[in-house]
C-alpha atoms as a PDB file:
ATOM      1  CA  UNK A   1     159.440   5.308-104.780  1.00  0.00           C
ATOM      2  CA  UNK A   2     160.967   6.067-101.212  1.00  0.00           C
ATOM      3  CA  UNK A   3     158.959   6.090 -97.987  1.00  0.00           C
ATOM      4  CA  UNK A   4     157.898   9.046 -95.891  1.00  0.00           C
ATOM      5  CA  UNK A   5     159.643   9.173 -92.951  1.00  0.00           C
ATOM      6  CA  UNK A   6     158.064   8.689 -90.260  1.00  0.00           C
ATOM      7  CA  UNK A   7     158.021  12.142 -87.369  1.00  0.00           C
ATOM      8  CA  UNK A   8     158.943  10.567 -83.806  1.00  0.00           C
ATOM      9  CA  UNK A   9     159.507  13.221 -81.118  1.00  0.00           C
ATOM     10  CA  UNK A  10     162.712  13.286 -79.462  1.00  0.00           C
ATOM     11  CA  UNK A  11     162.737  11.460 -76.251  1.00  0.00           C
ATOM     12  CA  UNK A  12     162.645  14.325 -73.429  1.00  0.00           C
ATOM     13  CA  UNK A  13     165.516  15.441 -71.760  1.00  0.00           C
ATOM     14  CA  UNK A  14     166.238  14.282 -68.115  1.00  0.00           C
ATOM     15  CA  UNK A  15     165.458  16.599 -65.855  1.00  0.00           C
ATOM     16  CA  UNK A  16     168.165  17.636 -63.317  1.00  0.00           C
ATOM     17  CA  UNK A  17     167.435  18.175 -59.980  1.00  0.00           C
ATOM     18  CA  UNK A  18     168.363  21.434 -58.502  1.00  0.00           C
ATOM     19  CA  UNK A  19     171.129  21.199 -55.625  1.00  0.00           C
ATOM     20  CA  UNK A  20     170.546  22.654 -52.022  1.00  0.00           C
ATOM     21  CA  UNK A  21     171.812  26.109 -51.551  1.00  0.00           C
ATOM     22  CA  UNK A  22     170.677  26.528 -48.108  1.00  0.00           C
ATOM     23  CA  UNK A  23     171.798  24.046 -45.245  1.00  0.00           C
ATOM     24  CA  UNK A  24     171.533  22.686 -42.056  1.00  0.00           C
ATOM     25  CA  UNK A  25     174.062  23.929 -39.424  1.00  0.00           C
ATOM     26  CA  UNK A  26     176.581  21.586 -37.321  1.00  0.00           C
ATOM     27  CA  UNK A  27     176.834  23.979 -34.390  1.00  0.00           C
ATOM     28  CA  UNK A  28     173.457  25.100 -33.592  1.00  0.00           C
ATOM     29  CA  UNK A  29     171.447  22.341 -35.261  1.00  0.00           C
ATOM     30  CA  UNK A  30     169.185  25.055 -36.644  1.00  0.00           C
ATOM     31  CA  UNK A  31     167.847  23.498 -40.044  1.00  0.00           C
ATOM     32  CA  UNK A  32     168.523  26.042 -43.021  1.00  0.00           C
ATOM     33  CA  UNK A  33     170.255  28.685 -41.613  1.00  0.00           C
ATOM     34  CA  UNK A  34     173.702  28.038 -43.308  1.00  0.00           C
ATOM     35  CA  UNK A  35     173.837  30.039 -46.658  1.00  0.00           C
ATOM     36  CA  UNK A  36     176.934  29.433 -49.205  1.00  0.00           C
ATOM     37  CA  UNK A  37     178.018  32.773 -50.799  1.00  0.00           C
ATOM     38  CA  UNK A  38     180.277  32.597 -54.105  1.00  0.00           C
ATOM     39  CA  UNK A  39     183.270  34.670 -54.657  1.00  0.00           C
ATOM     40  CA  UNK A  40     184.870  33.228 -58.377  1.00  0.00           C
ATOM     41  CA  UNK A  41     186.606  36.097 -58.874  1.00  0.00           C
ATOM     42  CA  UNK A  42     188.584  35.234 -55.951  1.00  0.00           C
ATOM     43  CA  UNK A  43     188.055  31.951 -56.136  1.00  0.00           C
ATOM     44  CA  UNK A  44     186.589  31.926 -52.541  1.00  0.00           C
ATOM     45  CA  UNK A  45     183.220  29.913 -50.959  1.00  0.00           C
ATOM     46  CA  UNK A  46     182.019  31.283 -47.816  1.00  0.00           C
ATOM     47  CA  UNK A  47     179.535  29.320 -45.723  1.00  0.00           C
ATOM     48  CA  UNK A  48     177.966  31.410 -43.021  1.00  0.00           C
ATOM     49  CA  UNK A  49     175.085  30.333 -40.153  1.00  0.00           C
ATOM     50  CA  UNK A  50     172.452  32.987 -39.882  1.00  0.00           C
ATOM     51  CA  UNK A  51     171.967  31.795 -36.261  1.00  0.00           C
ATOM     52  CA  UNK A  52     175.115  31.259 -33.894  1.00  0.00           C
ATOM     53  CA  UNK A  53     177.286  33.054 -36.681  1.00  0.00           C
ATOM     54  CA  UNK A  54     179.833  30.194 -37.670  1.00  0.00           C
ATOM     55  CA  UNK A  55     181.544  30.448 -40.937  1.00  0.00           C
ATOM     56  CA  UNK A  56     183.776  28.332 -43.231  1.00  0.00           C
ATOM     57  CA  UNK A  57     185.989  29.697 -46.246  1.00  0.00           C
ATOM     58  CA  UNK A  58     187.632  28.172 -48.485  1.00  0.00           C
ATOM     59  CA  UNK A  59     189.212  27.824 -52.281  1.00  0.00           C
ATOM     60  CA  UNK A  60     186.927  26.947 -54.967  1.00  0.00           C
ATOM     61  CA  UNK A  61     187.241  26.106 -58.528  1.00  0.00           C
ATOM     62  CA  UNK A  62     185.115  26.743 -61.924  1.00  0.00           C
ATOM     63  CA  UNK A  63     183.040  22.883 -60.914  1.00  0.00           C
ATOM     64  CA  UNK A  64     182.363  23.783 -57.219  1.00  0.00           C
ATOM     65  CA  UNK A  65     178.852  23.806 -56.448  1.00  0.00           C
ATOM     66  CA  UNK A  66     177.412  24.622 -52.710  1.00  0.00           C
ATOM     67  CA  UNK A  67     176.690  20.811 -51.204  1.00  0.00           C
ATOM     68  CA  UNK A  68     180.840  20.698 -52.092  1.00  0.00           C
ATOM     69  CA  UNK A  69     181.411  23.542 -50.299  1.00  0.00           C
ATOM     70  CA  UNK A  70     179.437  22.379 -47.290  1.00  0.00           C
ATOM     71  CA  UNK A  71     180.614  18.625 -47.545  1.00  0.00           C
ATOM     72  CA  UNK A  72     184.548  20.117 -47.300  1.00  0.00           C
ATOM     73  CA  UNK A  73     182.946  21.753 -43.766  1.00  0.00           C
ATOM     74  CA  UNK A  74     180.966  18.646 -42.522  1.00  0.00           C
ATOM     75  CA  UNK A  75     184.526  17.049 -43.223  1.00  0.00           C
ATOM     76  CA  UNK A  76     186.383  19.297 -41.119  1.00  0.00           C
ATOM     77  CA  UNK A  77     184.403  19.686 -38.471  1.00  0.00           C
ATOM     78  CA  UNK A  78     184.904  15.776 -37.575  1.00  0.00           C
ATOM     79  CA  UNK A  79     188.424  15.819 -38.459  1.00  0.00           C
ATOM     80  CA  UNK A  80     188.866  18.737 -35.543  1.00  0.00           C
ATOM     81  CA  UNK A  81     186.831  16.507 -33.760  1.00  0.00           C
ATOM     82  CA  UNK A  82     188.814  13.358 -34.383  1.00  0.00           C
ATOM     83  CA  UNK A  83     191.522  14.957 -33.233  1.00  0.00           C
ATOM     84  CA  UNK A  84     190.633  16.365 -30.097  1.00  0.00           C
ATOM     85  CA  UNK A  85     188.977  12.793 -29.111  1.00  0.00           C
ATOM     86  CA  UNK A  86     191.922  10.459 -29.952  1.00  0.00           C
ATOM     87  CA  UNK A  87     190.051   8.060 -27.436  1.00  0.00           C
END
């Protein structure tokens, strides 16, 4: 005769944590009041402070998420920085 077999539960899934959608701005150093808008029809981001009214756009792809997005701008911003300050 066989055994029963025995009824474990499935180990749980690992939860991911949900990414940032709302940021911190470079210019005005106002915390969350940079908001990433989503354009993949046109395959466009758009970062956009509520306060002083700085944006960012650029090209996107089907794996960008927002903290990319905003990462890209953070990037840029010290490059034009760099490069005004070659000192």
């Amino acid at each position: 005769m066989g055994k029963r077999k025995s009824r474990t539960k499935p180990p749980p899934k690992k939860r991911l944590d949900k990414l940032d959608m709302v940021f911190n701005c470079p210019f005005c150093n106002h915390e969350k009041t940079v908001d990433c808008l989503f354009d993949r029809g046109n395959k466009i981001a758009e970062l956009s402070c509520g306060v002083c009214k700085e944006s960012y756009n650029t090209s996107i792809n089907n794996l960008t998420e927002a903290v990319d997005v905003y990462s890209e701008w953070i990037d840029e911003c010290e490059r034009a920085n760099d490069f005004e300050d070659p000192a």
